[in-house]
Protein backbone atom coordinates (compact mmCIF):
# COMPACT_ATOMS: atom_id res chain seq x y z
CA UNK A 1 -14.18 26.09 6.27
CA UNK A 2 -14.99 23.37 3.41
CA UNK A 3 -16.93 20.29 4.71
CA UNK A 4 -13.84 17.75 3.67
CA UNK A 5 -11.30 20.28 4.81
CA UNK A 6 -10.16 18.28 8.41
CA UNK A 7 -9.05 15.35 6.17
CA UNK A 8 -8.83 16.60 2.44
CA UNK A 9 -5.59 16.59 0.84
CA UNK A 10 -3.85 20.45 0.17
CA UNK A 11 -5.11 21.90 -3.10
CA UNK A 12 -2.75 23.76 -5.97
CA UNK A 13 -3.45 27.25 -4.17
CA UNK A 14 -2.14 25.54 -0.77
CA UNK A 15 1.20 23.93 -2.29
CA UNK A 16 3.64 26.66 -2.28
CA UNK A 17 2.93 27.72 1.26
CA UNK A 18 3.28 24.00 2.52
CA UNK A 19 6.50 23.00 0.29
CA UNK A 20 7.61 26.69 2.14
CA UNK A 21 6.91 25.51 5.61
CA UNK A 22 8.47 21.62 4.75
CA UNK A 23 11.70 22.98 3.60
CA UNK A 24 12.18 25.04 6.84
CA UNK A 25 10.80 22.45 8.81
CA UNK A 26 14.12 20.72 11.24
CA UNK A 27 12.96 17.24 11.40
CA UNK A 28 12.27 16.79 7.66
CA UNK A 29 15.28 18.51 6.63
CA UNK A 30 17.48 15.85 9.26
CA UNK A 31 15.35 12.62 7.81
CA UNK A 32 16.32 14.24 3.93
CA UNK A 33 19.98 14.05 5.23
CA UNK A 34 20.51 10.80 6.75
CA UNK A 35 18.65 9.23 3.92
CA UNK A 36 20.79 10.97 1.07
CA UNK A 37 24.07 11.16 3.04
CA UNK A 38 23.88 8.11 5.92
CA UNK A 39 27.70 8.07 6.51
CA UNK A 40 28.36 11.47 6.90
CA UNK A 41 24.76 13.02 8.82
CA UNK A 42 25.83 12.90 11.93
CA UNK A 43 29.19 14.27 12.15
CA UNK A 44 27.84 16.84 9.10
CA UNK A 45 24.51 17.52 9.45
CA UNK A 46 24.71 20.91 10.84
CA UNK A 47 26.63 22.11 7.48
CA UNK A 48 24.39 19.55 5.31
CA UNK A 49 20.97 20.97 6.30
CA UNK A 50 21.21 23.94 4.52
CA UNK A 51 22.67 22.92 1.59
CA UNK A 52 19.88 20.54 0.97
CA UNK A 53 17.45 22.58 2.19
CA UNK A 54 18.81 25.68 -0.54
CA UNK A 55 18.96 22.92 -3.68
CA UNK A 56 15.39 21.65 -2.88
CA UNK A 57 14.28 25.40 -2.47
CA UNK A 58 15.58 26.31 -5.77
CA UNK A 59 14.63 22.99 -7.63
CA UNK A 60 11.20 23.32 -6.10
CA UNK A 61 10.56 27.41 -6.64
CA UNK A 62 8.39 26.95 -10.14
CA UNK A 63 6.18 24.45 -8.39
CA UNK A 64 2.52 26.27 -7.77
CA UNK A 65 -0.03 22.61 -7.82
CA UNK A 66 0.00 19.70 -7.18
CA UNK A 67 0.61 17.65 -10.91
CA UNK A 68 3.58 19.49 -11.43
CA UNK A 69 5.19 18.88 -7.82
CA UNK A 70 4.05 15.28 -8.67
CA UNK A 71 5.86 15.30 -12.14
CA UNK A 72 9.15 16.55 -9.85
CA UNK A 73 9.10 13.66 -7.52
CA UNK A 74 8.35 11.11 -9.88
CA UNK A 75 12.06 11.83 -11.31
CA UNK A 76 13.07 10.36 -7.30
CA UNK A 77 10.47 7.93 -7.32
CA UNK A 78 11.87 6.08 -10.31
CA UNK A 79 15.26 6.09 -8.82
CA UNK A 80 14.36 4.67 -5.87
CA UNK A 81 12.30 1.95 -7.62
CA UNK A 82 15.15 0.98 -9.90
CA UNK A 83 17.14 1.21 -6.62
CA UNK A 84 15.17 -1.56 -5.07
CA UNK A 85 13.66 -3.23 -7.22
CA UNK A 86 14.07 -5.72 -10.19
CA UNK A 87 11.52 -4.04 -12.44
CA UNK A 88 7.70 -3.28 -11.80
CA UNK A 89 4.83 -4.72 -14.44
CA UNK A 90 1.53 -4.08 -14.24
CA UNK A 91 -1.80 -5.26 -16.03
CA UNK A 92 -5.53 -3.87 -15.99
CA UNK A 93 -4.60 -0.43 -16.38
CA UNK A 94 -5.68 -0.37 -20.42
CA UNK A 95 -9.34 -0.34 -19.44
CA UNK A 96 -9.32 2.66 -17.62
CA UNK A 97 -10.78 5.35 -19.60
CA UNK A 98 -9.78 9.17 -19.43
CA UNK A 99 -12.53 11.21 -17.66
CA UNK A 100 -13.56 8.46 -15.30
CA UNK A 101 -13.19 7.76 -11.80
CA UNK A 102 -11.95 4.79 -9.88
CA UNK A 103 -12.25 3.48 -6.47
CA UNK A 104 -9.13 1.26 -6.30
CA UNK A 105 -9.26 -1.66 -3.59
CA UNK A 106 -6.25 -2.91 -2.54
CA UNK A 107 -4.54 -5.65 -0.76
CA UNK A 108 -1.91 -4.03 1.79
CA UNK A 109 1.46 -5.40 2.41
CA UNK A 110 3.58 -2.22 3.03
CA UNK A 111 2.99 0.97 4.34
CA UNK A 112 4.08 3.81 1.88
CA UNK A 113 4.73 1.49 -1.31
CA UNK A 114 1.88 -0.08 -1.46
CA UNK A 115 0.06 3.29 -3.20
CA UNK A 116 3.04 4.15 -4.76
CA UNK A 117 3.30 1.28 -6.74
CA UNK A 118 -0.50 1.48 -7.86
CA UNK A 119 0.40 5.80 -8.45
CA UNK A 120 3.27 4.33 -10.67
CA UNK A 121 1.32 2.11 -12.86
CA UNK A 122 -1.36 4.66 -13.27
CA UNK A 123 1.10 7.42 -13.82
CA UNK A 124 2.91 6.02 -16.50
CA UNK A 125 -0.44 4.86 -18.31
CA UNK A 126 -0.79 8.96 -18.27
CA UNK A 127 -3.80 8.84 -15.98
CA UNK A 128 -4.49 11.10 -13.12
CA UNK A 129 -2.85 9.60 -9.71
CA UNK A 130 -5.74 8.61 -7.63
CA UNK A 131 -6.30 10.30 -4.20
CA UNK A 132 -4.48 8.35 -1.21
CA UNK A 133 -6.50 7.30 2.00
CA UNK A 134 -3.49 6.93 5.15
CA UNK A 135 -4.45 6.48 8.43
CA UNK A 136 -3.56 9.42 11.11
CA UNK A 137 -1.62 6.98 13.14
CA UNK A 138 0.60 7.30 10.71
CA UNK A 139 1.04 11.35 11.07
CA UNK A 140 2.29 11.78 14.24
CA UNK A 141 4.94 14.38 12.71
CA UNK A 142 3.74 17.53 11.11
CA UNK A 143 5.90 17.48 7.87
CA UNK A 144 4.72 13.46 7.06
CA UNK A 145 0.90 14.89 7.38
CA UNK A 146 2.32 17.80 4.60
CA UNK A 147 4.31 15.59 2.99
CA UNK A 148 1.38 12.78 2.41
CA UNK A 149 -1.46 15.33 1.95
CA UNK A 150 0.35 17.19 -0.62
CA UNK A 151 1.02 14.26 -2.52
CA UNK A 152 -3.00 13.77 -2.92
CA UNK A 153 -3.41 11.59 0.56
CA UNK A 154 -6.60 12.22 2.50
CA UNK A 155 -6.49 11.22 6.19
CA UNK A 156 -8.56 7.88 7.87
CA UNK A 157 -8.79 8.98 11.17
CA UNK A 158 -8.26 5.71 13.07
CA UNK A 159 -7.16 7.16 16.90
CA UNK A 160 -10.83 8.01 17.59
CA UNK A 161 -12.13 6.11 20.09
CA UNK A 162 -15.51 7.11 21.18
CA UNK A 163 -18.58 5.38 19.30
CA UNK A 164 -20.47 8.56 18.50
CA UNK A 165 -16.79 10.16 17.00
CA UNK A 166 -15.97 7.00 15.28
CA UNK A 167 -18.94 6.88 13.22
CA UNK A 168 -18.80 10.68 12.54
CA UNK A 169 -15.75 10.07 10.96
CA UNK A 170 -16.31 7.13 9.14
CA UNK A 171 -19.66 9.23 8.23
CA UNK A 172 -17.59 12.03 6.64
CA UNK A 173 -14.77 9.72 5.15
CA UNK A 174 -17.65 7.54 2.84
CA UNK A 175 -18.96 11.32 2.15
CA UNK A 176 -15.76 12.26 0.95
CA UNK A 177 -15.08 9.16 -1.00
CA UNK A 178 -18.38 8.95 -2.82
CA UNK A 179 -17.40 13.24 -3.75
CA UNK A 180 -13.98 12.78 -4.83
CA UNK A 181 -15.39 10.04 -7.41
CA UNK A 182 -18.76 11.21 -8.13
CA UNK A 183 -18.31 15.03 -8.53
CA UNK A 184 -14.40 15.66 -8.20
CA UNK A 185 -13.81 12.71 -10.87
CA UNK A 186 -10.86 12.12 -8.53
CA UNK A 187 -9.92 8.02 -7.93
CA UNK A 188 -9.61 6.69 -4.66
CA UNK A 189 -6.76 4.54 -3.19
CA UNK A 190 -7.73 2.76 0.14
CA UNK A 191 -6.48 -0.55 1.72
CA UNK A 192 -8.99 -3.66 1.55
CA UNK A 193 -8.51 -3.95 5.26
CA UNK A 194 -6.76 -1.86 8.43
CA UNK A 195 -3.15 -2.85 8.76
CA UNK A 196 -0.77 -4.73 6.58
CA UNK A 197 -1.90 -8.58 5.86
CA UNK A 198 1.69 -9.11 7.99
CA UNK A 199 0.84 -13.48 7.31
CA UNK A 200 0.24 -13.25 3.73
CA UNK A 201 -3.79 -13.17 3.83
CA UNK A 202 -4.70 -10.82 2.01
CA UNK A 203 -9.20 -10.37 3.30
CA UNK A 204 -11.66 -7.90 2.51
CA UNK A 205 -12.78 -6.33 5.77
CA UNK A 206 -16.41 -5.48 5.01
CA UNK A 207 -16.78 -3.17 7.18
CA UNK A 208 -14.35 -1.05 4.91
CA UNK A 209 -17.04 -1.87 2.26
CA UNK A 210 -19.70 -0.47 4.38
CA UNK A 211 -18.31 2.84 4.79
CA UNK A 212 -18.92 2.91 1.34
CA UNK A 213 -22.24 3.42 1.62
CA UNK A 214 -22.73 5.01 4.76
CA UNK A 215 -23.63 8.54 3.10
CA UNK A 216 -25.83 7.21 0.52
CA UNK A 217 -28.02 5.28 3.10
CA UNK A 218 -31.08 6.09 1.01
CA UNK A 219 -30.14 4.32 -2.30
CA UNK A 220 -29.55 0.52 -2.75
CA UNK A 221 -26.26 -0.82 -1.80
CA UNK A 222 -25.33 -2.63 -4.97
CA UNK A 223 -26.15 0.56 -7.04
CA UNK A 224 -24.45 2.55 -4.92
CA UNK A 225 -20.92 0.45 -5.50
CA UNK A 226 -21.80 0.17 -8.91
CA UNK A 227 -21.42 4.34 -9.60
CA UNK A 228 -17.94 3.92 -7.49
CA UNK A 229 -16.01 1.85 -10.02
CA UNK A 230 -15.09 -0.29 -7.35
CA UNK A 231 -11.73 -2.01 -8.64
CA UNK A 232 -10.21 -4.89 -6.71
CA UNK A 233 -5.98 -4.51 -6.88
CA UNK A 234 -3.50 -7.20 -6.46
CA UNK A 235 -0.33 -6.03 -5.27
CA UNK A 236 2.46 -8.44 -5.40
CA UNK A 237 5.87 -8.45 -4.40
CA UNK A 238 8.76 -10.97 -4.67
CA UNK A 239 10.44 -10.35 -1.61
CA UNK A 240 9.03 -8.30 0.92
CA UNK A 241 11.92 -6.02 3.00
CA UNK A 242 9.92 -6.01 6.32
CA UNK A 243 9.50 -10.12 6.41
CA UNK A 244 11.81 -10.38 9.00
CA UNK A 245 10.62 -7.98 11.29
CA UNK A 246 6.38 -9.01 10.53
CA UNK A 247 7.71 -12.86 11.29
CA UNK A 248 9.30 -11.49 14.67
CA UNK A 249 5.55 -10.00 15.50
CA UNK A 250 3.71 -13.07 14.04
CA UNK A 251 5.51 -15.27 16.61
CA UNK A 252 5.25 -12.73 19.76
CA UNK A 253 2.06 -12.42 18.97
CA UNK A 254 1.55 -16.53 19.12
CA UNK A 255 3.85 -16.58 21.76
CA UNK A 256 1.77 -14.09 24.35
CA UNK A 257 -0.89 -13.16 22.60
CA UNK A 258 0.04 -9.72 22.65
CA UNK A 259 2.57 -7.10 20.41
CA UNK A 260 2.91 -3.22 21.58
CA UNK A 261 4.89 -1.54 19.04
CA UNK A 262 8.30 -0.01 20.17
CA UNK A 263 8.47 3.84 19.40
CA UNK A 264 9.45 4.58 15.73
CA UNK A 265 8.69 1.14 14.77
CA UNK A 266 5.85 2.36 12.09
CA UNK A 267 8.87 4.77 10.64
CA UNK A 268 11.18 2.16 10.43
CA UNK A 269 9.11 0.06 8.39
CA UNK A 270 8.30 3.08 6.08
CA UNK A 271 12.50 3.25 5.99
CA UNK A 272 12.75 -0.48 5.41
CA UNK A 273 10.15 -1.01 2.68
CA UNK A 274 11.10 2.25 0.59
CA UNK A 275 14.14 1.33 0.44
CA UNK A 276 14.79 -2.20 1.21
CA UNK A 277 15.31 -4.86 -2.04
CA UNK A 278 11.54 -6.51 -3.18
CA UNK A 279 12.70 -8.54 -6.25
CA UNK A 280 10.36 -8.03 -8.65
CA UNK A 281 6.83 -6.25 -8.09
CA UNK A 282 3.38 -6.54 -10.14
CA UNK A 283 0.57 -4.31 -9.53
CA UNK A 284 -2.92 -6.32 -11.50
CA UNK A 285 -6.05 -4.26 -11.84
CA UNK A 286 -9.44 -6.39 -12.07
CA UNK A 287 -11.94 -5.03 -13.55
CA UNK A 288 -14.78 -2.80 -11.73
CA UNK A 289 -17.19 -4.67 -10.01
CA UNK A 290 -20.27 -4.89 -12.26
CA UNK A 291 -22.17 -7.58 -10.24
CA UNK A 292 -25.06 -6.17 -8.14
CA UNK A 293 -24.13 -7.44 -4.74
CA UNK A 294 -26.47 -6.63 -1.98
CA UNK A 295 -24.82 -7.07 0.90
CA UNK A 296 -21.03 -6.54 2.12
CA UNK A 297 -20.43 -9.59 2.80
CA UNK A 298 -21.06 -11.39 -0.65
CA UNK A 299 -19.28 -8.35 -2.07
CA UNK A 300 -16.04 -8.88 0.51
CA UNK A 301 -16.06 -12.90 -1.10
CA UNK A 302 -15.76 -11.19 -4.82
CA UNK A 303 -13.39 -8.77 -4.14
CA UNK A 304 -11.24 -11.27 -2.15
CA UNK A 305 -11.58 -13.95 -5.16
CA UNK A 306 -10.38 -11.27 -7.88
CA UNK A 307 -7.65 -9.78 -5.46
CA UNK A 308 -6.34 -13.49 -4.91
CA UNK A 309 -6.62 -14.92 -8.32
CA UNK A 310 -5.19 -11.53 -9.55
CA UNK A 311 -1.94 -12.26 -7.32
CA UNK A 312 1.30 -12.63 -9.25
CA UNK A 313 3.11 -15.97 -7.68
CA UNK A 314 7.00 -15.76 -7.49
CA UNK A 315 9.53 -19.00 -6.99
CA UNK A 316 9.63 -17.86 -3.93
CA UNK A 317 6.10 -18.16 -2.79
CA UNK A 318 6.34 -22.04 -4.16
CA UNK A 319 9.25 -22.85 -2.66
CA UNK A 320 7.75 -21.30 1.16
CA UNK A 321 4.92 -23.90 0.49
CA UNK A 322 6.32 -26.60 0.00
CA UNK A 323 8.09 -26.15 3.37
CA UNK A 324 4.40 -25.15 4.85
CA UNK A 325 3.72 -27.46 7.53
CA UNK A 326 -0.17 -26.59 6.69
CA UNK A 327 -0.20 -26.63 2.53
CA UNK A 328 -3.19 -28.15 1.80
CA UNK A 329 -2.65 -31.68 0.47
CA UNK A 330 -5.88 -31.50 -1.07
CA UNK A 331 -4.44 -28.46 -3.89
CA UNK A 332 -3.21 -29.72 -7.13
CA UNK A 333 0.05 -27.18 -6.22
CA UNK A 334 2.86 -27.92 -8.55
CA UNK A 335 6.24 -27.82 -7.39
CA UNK A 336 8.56 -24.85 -8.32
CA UNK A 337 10.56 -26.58 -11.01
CA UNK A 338 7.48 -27.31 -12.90
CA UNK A 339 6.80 -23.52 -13.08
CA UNK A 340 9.65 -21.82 -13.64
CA UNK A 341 12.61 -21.62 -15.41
CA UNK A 342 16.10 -23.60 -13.96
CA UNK A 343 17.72 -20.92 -13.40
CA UNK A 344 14.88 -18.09 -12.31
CA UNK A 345 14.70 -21.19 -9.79
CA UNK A 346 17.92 -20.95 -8.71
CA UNK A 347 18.58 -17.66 -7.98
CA UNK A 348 15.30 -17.58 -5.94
CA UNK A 349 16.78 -20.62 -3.78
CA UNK A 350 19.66 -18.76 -3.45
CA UNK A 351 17.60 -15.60 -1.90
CA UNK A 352 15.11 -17.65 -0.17
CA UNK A 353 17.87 -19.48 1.94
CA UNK A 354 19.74 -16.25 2.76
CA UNK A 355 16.31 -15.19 4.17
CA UNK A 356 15.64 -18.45 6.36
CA UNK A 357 19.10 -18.54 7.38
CA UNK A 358 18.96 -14.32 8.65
CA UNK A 359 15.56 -15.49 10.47
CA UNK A 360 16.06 -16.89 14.01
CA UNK A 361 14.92 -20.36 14.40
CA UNK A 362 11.53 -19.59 16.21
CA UNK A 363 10.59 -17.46 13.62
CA UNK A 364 10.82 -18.94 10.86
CA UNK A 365 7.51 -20.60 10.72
CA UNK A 366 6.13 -17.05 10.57
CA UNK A 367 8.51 -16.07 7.92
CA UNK A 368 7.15 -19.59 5.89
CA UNK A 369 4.14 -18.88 6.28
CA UNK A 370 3.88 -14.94 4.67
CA UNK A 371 5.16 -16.36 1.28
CA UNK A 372 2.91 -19.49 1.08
CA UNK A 373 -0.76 -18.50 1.89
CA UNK A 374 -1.06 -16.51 -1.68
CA UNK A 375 -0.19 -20.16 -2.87
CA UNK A 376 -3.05 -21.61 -0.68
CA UNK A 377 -5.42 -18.51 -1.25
CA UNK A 378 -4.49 -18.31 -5.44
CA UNK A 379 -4.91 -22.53 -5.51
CA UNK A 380 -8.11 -22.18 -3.59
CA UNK A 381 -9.59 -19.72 -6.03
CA UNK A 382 -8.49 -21.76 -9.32
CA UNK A 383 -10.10 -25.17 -7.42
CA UNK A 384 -13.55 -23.17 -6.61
CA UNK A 385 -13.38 -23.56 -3.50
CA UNK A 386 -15.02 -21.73 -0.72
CA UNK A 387 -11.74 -18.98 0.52
């Protein structure tokens, strides 16, 4: 057994076994068929199954690694993009150069598209798709950990509890990390913090920044992030699908200081943000860090003011702050119809009132508040000021 082989993602010599076991696998084959035929699942999904499960077996047969399975399912990919979405950009990605390896830091806002979208703008630049960290509280099904881990995602393991466990892991996950780029010349994906930013603030935990280093303890900190190619990424979306339902846990969690998740509420918000409408999206790469930073925390300020200033503002997030009971009066913010065009303007009014008037009362503070810190946070950044 390989040293990275408890978390690892599969290799080419692994993929047609696993896509074998996935398309016999029940509750895969059932999630396939209410996504691609809602109406008609449950009064059909005996007779369904197998159909789907013979056209995927066949379209799927020629697939022996991992690129080429990826080429298949970017077809799907696009779809659903153009599906929900008003068009992706991206910038940053010219600077990457063919042969090298990235560690791509990213601010977190949703669950599954949050590495697709960065796997998208790298794809189409015709670079390798970086390796995907997901935590294993997400993998509580045995075809999602196949599905993820054949599509290049290496597991976090985030359930361990004890202290001597925790830092094992964390031991063997900066091991891995500092491989994949240093010997594999395989990127990295991982979120800047644990959990979706569900109010908008997008922080560098630096903790995650630490891990880093934790298998290198014997060289300098700053040289060590120096060799990763440490890139901040700004991932910004016009509307977010799961707003309603992160506003709804903002205010319980005011409310009673508490939120316990229902069951299947993490799979729902996969559901919702694949395929739920996000306006436009823009996915900015900074440049790698090339500062020598020597400890996390200085680094965590940098990353956060090149992840914030890299954040693409929509109407949207203008017209949430100027409803912000706590904008900053002392930000030169300009109003929305100094920004953008009348009637960009207008249609986000249009979309921005649907979404207060769907939110109930209570929440709507929360809901306010997820679209106008990156106003506060970008503003901050532009004045100098201390984030």
């Amino acid at each position: 057994m390989g040293e990275f082989d408890a978390i690892r993602p599969y290799d080419d010599a692994e993929v047609p076994a696993v896509l074998a076991r996935l398309l016999s696998d029940p509750a895969f084959l059932d999630i396939l068929t209410h996504f691609r035929f809602p109406r008609f699942a449950g009064s059909f999904g005996w007779l369904l199954k197998p159909l789907i499960a013979h056209r995927l077996r066949r379209e799927f047969a020629e697939v022996k690694c991992v690129s080429t399975l990826q080429d298949k399912v970017e077809v799907y990919v696009d779809h659903t993009i153009a599906k929900a979405t008003d068009g992706v950009t991206y910038t940053g990605v010219e600077q990457f150069k063919s042969g090298s390896a990235y560690l791509f830091l990213a601010n977190h806002r949703d669950i599954v598209m949050d590495p697709a979208f960065v796997n998208y703008a790298v794809y189409h630049a015709g670079l390798p798709t970086p390796r995907i960290a997901i935590g294993d509280n997400l993998l509580q099904k045995p075809f999602v950990s196949d599905l993820m881990r054949l599509n290049k995602s290496f597991i976090v393991h985030r359930s361990i509890t004890g202290r001597r466990e925790k830092m094992a892991a964390y031991q063997l996950l900066s091991a891995y990390i500092n491989h994949s780029i240093r010997n594999d010349c395989q990127s990295i994906w991982i979120a800047q913090a644990e959990g979706r930013a569900k109010d908008g603030d997008d922080r560098t935990d630096s903790a995650i920044l630490k891990m880093f280093h934790m298998s290198r303890k014997d060289e300098p900190f700053a040289e060590v992030i120096r060799s990763l190619n440490l890139t901040p990424v700004s991932i910004s979306y016009e509307y977010d699908p799961c707003d309603q339902a992160k506003a709804r846990e903002l205010y319980i969690r005011a409310t009673t200081g508490t939120y316990s998740k229902a069951p299947g509420e993490d799979d729902a918000s996969i559901a919702l943000g694949i395929t739920g409408y996000k306006g436009r999206v823009h996915v900015n790469f900074a440049a790698p860090i090339a500062g020598l930073f020597e400890d996390t925390k200085q680094l965590a300020v940098e990353i956060d003011r090149q992840i914030l200033g890299g954040y693409r503002l929509f109407p949207v997030h203008y017209l949430a702050y100027a409803q912000w009971a706590d904008a900053d009066p002392a930000l030169q913010v300009p109003s929305a119809d100094k920004v953008f065009a009348t009637d960009e303007l207008e249609r986000a009014k249009a979309e921005w009132q649907r979404r207060l008037d769907a939110c109930p009362v209570e929440h709507r503070p929360y809901l306010v508040l997820q679209y106008a810190t990156p106003v506060r946070n970008q503003y901050r950044v532009k004045a100098g000021l201390a984030l």
